[in-house]
PDB file of N, CA and C in Angstrom:
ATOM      1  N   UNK A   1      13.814  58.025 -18.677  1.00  0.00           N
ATOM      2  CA  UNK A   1      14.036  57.976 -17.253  1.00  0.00           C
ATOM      3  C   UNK A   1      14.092  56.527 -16.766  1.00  0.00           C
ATOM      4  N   UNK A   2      14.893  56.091 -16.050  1.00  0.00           N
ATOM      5  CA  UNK A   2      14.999  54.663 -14.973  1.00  0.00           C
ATOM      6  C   UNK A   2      14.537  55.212 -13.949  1.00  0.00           C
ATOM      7  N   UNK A   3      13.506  54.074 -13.442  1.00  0.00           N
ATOM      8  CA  UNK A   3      12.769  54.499 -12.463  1.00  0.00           C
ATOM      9  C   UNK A   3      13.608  52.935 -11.829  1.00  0.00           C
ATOM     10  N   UNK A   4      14.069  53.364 -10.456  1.00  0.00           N
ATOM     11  CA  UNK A   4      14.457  52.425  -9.450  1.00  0.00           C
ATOM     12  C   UNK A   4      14.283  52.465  -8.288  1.00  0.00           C
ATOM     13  N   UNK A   5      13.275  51.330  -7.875  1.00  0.00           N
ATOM     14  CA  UNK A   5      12.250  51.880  -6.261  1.00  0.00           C
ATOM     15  C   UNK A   5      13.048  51.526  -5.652  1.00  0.00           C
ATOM     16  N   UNK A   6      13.314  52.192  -4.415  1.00  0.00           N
ATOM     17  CA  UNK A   6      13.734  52.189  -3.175  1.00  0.00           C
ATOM     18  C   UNK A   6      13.694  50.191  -2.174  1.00  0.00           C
ATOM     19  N   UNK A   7      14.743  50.153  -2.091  1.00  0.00           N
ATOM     20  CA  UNK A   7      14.637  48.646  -1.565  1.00  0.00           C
ATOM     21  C   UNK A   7      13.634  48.224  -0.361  1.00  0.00           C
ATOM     22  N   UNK A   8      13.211  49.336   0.449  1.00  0.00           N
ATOM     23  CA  UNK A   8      11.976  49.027   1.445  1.00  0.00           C
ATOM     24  C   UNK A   8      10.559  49.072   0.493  1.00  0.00           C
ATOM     25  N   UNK A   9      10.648  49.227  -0.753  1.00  0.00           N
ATOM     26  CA  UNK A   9       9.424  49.567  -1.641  1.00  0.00           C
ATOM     27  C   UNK A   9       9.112  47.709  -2.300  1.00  0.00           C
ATOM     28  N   UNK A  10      10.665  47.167  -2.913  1.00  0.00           N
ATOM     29  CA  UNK A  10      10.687  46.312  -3.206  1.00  0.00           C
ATOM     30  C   UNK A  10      10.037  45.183  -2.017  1.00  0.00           C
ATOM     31  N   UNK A  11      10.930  45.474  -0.980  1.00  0.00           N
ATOM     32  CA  UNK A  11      10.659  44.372   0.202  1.00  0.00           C
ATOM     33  C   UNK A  11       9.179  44.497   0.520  1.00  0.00           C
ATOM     34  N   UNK A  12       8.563  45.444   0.266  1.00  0.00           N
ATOM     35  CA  UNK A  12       7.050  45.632   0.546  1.00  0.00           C
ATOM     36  C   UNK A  12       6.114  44.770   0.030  1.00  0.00           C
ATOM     37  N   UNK A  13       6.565  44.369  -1.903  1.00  0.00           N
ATOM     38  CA  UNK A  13       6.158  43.919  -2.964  1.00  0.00           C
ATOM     39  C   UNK A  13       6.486  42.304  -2.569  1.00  0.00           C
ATOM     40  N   UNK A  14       7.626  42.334  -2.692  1.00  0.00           N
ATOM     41  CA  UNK A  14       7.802  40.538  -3.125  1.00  0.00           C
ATOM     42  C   UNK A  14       7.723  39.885  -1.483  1.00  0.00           C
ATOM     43  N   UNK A  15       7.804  40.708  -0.409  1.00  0.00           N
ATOM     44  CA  UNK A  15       8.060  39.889   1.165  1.00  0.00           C
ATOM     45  C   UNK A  15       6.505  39.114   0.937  1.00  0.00           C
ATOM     46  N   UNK A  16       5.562  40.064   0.861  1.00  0.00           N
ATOM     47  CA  UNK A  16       4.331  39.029   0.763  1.00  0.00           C
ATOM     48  C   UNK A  16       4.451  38.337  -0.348  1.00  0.00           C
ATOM     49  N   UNK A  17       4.624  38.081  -1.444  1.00  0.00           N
ATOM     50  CA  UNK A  17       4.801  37.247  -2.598  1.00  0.00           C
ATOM     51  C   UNK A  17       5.388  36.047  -1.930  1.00  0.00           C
ATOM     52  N   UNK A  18       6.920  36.238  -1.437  1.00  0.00           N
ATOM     53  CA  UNK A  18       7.744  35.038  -0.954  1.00  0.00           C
ATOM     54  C   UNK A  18       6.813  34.243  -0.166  1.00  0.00           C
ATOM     55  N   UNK A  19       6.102  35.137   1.004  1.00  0.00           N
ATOM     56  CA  UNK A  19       5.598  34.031   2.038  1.00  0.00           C
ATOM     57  C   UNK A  19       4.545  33.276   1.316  1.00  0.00           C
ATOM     58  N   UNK A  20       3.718  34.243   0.185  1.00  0.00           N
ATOM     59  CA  UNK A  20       2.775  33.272  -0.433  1.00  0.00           C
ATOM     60  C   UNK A  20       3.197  31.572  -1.070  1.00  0.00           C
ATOM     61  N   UNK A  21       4.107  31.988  -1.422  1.00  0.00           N
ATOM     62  CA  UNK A  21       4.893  31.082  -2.457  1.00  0.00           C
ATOM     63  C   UNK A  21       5.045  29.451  -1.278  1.00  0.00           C
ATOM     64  N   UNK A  22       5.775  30.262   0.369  1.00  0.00           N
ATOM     65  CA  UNK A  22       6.225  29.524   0.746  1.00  0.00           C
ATOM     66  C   UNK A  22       5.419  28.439   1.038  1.00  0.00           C
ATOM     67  N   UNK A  23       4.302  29.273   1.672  1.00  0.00           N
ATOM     68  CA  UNK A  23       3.202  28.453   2.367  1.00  0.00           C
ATOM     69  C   UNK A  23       2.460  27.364   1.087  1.00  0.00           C
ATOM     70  N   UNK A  24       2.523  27.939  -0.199  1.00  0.00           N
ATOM     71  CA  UNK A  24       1.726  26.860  -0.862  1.00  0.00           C
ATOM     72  C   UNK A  24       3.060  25.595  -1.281  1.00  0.00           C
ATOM     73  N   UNK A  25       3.621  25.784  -1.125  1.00  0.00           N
ATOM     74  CA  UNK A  25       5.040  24.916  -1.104  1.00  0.00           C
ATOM     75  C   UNK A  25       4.849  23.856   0.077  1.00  0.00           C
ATOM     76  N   UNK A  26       4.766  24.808   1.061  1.00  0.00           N
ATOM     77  CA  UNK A  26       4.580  23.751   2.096  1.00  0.00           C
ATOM     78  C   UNK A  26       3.256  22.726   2.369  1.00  0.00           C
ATOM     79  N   UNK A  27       2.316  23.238   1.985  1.00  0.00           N
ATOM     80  CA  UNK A  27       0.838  22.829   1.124  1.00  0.00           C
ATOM     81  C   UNK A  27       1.092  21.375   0.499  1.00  0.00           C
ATOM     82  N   UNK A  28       1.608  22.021  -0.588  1.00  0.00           N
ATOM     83  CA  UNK A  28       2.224  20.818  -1.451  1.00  0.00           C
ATOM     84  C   UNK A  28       3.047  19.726  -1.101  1.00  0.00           C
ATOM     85  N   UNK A  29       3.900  20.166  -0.368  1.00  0.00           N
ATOM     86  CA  UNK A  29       4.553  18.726   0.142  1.00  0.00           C
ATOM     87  C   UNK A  29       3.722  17.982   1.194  1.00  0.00           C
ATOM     88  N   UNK A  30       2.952  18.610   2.456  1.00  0.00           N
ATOM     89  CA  UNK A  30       2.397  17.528   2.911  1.00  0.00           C
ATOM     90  C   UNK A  30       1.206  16.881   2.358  1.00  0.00           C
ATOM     91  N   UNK A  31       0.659  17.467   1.168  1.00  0.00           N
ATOM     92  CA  UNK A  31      -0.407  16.575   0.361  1.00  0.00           C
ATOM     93  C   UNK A  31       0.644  15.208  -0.542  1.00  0.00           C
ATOM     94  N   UNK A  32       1.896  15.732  -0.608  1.00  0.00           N
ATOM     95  CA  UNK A  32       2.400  14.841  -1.435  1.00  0.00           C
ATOM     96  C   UNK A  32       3.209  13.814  -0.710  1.00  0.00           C
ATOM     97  N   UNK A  33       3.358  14.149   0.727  1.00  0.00           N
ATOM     98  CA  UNK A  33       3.895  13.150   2.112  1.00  0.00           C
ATOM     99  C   UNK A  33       2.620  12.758   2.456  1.00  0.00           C
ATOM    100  N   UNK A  34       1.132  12.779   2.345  1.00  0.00           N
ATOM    101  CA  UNK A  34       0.210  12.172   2.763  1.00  0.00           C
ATOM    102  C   UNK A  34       0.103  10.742   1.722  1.00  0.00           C
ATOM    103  N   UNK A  35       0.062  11.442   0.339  1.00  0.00           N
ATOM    104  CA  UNK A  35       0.030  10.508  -0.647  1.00  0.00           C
ATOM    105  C   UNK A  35       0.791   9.496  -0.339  1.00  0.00           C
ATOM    106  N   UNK A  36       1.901   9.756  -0.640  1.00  0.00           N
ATOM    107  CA  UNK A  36       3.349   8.791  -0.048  1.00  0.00           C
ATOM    108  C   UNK A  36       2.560   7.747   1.153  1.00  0.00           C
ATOM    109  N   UNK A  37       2.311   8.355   1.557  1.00  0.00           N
ATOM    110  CA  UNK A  37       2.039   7.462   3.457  1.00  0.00           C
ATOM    111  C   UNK A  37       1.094   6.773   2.867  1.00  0.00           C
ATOM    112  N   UNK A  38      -0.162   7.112   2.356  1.00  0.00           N
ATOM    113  CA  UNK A  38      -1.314   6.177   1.948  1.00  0.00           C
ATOM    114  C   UNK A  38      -0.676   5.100   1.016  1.00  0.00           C
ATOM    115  N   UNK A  39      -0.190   5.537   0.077  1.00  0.00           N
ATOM    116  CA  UNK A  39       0.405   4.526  -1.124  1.00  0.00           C
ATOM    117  C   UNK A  39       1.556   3.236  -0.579  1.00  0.00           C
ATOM    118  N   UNK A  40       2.235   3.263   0.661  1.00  0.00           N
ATOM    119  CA  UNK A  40       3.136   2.917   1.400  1.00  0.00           C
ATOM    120  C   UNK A  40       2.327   1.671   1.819  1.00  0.00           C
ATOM    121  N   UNK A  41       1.099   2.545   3.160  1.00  0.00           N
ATOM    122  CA  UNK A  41       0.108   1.728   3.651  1.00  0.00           C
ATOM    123  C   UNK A  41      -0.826   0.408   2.658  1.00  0.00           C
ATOM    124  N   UNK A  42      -0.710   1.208   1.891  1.00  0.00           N
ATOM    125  CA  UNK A  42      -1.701   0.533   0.690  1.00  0.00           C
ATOM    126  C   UNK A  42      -0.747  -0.925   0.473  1.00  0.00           C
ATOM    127  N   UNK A  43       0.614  -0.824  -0.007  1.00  0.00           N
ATOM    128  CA  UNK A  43       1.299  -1.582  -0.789  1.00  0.00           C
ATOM    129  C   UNK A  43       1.531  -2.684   0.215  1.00  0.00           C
ATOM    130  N   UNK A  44       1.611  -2.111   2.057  1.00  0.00           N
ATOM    131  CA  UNK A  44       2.417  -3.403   2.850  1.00  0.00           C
ATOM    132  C   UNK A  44       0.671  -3.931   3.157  1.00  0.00           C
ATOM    133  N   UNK A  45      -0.389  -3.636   2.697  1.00  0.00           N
ATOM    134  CA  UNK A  45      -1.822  -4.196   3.023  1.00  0.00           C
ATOM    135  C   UNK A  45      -1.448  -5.359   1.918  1.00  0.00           C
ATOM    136  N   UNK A  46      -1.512  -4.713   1.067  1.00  0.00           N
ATOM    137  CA  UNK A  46      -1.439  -5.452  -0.431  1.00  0.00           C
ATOM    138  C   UNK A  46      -0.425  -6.898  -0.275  1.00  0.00           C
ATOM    139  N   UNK A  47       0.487  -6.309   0.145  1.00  0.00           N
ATOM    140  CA  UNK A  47       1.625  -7.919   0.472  1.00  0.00           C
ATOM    141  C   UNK A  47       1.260  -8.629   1.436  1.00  0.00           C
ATOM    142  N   UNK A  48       0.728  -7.929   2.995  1.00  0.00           N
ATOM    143  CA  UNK A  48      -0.033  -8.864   3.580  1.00  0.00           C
ATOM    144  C   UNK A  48      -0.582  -9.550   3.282  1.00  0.00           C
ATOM    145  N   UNK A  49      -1.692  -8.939   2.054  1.00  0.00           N
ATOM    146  CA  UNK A  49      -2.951 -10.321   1.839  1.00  0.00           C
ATOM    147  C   UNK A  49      -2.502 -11.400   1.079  1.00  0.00           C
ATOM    148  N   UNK A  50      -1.386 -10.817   0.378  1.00  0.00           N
ATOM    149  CA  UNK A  50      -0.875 -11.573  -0.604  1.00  0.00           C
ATOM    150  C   UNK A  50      -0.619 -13.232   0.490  1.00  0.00           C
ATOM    151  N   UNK A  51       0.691 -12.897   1.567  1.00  0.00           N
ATOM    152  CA  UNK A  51       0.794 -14.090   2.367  1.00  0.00           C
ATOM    153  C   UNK A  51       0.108 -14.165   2.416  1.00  0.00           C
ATOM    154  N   UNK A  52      -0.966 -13.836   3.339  1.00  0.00           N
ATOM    155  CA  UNK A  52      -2.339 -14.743   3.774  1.00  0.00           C
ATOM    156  C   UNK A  52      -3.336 -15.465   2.766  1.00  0.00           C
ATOM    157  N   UNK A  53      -3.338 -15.000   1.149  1.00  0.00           N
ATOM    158  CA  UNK A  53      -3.668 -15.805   0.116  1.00  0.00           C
ATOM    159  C   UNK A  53      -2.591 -17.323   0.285  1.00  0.00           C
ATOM    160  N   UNK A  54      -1.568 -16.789   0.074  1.00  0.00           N
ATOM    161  CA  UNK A  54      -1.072 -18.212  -0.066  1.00  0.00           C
ATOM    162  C   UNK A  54      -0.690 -18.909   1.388  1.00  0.00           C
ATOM    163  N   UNK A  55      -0.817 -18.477   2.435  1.00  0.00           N
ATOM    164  CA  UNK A  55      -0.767 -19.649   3.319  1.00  0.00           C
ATOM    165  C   UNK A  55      -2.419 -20.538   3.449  1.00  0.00           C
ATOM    166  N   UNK A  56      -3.431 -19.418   3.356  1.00  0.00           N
ATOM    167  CA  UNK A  56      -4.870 -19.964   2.928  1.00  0.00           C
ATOM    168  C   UNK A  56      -4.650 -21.047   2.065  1.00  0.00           C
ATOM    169  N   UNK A  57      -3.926 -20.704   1.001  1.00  0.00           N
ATOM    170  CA  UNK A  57      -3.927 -21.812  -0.363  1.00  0.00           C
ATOM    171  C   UNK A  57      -3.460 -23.192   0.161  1.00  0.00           C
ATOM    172  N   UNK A  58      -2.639 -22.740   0.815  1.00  0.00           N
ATOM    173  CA  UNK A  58      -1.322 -23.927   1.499  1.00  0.00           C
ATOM    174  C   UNK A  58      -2.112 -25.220   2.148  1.00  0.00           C
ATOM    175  N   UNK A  59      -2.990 -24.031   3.547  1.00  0.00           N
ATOM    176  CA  UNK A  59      -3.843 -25.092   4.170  1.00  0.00           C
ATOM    177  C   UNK A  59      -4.995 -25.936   3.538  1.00  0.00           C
ATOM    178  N   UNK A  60      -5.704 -24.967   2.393  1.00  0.00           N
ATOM    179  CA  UNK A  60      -6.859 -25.272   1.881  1.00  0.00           C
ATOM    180  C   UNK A  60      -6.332 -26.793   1.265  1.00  0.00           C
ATOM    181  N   UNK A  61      -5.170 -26.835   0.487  1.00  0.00           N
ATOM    182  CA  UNK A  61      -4.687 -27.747  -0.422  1.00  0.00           C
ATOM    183  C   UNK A  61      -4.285 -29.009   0.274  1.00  0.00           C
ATOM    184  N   UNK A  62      -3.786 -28.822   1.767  1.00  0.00           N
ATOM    185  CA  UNK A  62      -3.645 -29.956   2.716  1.00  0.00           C
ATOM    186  C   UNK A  62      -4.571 -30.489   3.177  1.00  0.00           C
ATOM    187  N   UNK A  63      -5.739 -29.774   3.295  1.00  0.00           N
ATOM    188  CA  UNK A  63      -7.174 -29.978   3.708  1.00  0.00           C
ATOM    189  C   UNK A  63      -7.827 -31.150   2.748  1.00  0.00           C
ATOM    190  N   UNK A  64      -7.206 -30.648   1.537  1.00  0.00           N
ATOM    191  CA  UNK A  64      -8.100 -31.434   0.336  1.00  0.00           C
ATOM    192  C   UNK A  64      -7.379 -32.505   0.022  1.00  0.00           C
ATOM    193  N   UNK A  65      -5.964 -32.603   0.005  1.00  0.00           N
ATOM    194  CA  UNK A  65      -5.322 -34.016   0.088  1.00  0.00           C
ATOM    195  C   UNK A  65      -5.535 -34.974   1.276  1.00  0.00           C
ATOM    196  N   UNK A  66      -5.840 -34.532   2.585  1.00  0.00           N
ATOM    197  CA  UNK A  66      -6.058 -35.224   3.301  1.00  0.00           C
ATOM    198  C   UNK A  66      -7.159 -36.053   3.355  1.00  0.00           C
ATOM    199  N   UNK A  67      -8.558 -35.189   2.481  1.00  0.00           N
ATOM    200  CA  UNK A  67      -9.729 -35.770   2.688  1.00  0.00           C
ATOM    201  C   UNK A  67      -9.359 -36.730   1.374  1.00  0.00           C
ATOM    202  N   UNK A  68      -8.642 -36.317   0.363  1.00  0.00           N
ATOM    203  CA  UNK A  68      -8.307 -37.664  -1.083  1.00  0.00           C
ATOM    204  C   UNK A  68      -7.727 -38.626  -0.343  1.00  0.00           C
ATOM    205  N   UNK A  69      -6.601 -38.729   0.888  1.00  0.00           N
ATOM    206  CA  UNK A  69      -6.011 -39.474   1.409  1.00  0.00           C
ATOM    207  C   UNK A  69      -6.962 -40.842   2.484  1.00  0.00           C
ATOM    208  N   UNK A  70      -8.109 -40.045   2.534  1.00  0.00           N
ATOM    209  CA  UNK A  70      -9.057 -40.451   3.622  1.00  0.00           C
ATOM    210  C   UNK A  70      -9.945 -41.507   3.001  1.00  0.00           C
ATOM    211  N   UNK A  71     -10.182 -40.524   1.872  1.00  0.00           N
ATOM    212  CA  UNK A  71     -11.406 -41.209   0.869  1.00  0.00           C
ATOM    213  C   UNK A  71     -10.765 -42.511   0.069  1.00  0.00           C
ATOM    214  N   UNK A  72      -9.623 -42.675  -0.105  1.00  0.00           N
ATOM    215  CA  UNK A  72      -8.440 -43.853  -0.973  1.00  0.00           C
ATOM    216  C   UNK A  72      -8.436 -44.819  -0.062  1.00  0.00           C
ATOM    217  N   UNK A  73      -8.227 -44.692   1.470  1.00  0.00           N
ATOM    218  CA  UNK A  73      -8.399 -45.372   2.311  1.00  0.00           C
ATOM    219  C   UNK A  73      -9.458 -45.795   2.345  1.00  0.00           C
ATOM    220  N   UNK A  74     -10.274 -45.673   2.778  1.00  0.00           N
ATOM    221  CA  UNK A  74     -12.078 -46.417   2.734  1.00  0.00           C
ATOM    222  C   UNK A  74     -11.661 -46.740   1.777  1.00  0.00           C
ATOM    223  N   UNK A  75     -11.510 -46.229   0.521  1.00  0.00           N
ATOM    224  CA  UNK A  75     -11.623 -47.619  -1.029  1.00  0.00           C
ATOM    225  C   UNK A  75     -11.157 -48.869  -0.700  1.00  0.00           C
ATOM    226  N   UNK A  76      -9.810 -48.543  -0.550  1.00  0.00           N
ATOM    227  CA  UNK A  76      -8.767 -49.145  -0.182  1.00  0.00           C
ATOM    228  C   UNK A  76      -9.487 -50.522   1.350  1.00  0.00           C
ATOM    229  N   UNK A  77      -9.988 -49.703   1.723  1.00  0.00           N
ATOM    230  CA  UNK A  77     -10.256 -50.828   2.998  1.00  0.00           C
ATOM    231  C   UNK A  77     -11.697 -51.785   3.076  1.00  0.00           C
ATOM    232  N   UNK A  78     -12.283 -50.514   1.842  1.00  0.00           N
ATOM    233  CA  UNK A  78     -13.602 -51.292   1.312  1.00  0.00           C
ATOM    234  C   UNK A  78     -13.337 -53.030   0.516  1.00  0.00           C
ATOM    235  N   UNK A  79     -12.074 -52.803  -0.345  1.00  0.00           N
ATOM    236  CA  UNK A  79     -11.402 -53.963  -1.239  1.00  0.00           C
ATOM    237  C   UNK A  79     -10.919 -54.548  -0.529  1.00  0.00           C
ATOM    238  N   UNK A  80     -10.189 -54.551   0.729  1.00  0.00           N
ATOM    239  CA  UNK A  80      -9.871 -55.736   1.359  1.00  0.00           C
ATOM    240  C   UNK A  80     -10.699 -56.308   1.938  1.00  0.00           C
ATOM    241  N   UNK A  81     -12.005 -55.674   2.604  1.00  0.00           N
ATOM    242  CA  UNK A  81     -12.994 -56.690   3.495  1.00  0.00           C
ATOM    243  C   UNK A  81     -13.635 -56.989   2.575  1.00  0.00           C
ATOM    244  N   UNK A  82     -13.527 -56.793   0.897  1.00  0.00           N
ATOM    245  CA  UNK A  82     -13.915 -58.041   0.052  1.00  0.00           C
ATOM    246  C   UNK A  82     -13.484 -59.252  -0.171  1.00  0.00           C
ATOM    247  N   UNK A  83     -11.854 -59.179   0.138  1.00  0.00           N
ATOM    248  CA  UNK A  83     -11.283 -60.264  -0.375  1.00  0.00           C
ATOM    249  C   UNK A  83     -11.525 -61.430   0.860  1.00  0.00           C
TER     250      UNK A  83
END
């Protein structure tokens, strides 16, 4: 015997199946559009600090030539009010 259920029997069976399916689908993508967004956030933090490392570096390094520039001078001006 073929047993073949009636199509309101079927739709009974899989209509809740489908919506199950749908909803964890949709589940899934906004855990995986949250990810996205954090990992996004994360990366333009990450390049921010990056500039701000190197303009830090930039100033720190002008800071420190200036005071070598400062300190050469006094040498420098110490040796002439010897001569």
């Amino acid at each position: 015997y073929i047993y073949e259920p009636e199509p309101a029997e079927i739709m009974e069976v899989l209509l809740p199946l489908y919506l199950n399916v749908q909803v964890y689908h949709s589940m899934l993508e906004v855990g995986a559009s949250e990810h996205a967004a954090r990992m996004t956030a994360m990366d333009n933090a990450t390049n921010a600090c990056k500039d701000i490392i190197h303009d830090l570096t930039q100033l720190y390094n002008k800071a420190r030539q200036s005071a070598i520039t400062a300190e050469l001078m006094d040498i420098v001006g110490g040796a002439e009010a010897l001569k």
